[in-house]
C-alpha atoms as a PDB file:
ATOM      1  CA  UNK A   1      15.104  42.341  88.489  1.00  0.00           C
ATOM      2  CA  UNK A   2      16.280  42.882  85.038  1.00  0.00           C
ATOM      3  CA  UNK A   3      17.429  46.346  83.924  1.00  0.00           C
ATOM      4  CA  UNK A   4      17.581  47.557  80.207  1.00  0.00           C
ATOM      5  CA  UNK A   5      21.354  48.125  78.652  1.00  0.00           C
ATOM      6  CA  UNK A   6      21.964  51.840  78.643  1.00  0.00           C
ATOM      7  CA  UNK A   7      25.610  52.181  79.130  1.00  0.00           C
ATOM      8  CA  UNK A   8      28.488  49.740  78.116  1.00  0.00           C
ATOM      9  CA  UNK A   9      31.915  50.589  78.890  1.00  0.00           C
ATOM     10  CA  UNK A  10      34.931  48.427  77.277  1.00  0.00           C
ATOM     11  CA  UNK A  11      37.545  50.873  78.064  1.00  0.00           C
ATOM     12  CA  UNK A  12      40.907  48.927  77.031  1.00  0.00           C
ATOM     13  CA  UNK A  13      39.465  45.670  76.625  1.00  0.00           C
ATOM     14  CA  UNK A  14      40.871  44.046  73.251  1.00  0.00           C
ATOM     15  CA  UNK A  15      37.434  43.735  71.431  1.00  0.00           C
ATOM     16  CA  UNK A  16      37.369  45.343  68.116  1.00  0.00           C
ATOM     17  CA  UNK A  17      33.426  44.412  67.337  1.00  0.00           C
ATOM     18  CA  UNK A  18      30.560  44.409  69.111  1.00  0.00           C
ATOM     19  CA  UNK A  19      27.346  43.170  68.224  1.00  0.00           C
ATOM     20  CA  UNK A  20      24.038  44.208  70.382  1.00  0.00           C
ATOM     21  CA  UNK A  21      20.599  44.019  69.683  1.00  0.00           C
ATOM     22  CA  UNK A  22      18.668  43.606  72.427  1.00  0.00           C
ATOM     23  CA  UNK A  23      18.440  47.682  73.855  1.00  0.00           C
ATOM     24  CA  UNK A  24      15.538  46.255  76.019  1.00  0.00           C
ATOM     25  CA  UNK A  25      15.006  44.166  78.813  1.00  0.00           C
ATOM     26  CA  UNK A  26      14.138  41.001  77.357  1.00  0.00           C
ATOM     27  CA  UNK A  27      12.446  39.085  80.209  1.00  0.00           C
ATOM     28  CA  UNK A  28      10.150  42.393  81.367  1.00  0.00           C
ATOM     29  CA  UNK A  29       9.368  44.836  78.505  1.00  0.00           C
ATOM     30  CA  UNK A  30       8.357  47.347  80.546  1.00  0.00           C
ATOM     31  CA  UNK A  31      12.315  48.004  80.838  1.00  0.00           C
ATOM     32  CA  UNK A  32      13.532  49.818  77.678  1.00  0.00           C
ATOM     33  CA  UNK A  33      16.181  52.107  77.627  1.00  0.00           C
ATOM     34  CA  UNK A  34      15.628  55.407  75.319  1.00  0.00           C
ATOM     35  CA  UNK A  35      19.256  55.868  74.830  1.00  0.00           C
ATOM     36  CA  UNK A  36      22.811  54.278  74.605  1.00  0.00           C
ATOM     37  CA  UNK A  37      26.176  55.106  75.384  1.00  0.00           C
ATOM     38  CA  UNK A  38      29.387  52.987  74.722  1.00  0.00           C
ATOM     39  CA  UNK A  39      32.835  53.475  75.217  1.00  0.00           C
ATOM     40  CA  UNK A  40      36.038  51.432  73.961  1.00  0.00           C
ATOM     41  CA  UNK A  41      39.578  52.914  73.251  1.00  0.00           C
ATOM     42  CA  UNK A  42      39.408  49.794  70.743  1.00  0.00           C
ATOM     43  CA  UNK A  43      35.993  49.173  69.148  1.00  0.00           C
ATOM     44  CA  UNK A  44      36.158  50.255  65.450  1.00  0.00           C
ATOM     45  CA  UNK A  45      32.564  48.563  64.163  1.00  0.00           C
ATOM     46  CA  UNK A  46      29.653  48.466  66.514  1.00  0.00           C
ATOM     47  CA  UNK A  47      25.939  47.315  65.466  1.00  0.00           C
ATOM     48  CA  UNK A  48      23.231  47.788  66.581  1.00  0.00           C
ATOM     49  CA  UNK A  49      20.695  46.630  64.624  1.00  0.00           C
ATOM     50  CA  UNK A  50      17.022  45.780  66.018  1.00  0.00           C
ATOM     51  CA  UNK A  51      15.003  44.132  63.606  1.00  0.00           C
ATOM     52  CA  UNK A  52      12.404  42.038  65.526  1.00  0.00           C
ATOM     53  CA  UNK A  53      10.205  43.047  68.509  1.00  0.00           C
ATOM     54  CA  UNK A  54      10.387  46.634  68.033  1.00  0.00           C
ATOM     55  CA  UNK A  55       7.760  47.469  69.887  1.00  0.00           C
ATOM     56  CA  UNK A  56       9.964  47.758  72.817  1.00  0.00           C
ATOM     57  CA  UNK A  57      12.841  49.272  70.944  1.00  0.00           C
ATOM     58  CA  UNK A  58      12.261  53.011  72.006  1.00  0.00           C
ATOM     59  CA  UNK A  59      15.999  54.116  71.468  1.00  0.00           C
ATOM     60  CA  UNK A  60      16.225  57.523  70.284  1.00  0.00           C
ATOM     61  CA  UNK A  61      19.823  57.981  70.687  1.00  0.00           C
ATOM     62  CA  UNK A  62      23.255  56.451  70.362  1.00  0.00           C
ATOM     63  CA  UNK A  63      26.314  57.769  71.605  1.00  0.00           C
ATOM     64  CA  UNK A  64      29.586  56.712  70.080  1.00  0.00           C
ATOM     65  CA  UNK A  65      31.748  59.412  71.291  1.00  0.00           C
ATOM     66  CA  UNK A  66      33.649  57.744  73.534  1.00  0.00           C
ATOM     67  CA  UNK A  67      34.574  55.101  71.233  1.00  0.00           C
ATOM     68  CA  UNK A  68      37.772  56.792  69.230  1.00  0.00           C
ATOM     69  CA  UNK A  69      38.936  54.096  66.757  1.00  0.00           C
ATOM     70  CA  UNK A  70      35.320  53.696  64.920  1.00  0.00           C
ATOM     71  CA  UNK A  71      34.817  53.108  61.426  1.00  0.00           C
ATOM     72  CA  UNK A  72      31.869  51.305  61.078  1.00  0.00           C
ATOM     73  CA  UNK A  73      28.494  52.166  63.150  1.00  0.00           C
ATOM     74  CA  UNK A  74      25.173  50.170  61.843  1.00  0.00           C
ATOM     75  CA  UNK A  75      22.014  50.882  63.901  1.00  0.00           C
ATOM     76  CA  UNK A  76      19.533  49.671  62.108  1.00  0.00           C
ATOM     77  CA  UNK A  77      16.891  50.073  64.460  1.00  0.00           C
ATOM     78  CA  UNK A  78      13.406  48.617  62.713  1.00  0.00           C
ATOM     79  CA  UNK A  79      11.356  50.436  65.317  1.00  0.00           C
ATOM     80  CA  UNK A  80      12.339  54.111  63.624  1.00  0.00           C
ATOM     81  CA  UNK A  81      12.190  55.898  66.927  1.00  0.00           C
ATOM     82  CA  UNK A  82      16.264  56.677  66.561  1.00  0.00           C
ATOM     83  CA  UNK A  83      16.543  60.175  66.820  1.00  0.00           C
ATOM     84  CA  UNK A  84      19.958  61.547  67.210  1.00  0.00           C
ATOM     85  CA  UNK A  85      23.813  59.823  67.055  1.00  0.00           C
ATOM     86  CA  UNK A  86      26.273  61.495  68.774  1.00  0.00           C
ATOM     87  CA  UNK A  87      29.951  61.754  67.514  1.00  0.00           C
ATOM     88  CA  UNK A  88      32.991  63.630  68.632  1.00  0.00           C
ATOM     89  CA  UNK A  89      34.462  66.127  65.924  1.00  0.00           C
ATOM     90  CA  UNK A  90      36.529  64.076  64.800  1.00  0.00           C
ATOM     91  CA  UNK A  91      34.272  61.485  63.864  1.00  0.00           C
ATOM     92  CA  UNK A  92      31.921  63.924  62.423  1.00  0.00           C
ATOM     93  CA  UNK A  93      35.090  64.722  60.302  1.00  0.00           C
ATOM     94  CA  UNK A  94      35.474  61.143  59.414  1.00  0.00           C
ATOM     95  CA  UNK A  95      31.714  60.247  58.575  1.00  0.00           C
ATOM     96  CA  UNK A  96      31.836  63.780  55.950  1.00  0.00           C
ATOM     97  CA  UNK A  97      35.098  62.296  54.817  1.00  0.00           C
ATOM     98  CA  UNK A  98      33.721  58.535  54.407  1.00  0.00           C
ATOM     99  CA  UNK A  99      36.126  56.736  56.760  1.00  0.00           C
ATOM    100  CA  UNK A 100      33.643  56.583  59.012  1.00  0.00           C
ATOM    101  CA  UNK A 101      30.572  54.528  57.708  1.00  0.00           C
ATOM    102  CA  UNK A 102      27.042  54.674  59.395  1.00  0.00           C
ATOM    103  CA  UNK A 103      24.268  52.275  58.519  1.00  0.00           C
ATOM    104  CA  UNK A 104      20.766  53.669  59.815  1.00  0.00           C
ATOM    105  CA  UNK A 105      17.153  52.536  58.791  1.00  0.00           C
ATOM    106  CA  UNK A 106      15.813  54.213  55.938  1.00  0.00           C
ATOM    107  CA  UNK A 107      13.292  56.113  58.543  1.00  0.00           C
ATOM    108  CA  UNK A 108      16.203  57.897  59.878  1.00  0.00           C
ATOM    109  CA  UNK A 109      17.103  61.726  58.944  1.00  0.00           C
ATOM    110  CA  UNK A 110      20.779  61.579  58.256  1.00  0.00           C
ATOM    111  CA  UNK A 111      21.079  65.262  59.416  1.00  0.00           C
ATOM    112  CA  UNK A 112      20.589  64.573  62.751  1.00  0.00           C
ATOM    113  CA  UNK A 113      24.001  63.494  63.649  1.00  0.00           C
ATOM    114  CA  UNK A 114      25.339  65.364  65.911  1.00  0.00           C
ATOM    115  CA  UNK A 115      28.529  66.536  67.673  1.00  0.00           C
ATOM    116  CA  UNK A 116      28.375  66.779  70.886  1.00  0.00           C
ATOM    117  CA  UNK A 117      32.312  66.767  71.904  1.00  0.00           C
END
């Protein structure tokens, strides 16, 4: 039984990129998850860019406030159901200040990024 990704948690791990796409089970369809969550004390650029099958893409929101060291955030998600991207304050500071770069599909209201920490 395959479960869609929902919550990924690096914690110390020494990654510094990660690249996802599928949000979605990819075996059973029915499985989608309608938001994601990652953390990582390390990860400073993060995609997650869907640009095929977006039928089953039904993320509506992101959360990279546990991820600390961020600078680059592209979630280019084709299926324009993304709703909401949730930053600490500091990142918020950083995205307003342009050391903090997010990449969205054009569908996406840039207004709705949100602090939520």
């Amino acid at each position: 039984n395959y479960v869609a990704l929902e919550e990924l948690i690096l914690g110390d791990l020494p990654l510094t990129s990660r690249s996802i796409s599928y949000l979605y089970n990819y075996y059973n369809n029915s499985s989608s998850a309608k938001s994601f969550t990652i953390s990582s004390s390390r990860v400073t650029s993060l995609t997650l860019s869907q640009t095929y099958n977006t039928t089953y893409d039904t993320v509506e929101f992101i959360d990279v406030t546990g991820c600390p060291a961020l600078t680059t955030l592209t979630a280019n998600r084709s299926s324009g159901k993304l709703k909401n991207i949730y930053l600490t304050a500091a990142q918020k500071a950083a995205y307003d200040g342009g050391t903090l770069t997010i990449t969205t599909h054009s569908s996406f209201d840039k207004n709705t990024v949100h602090v939520v920490k």
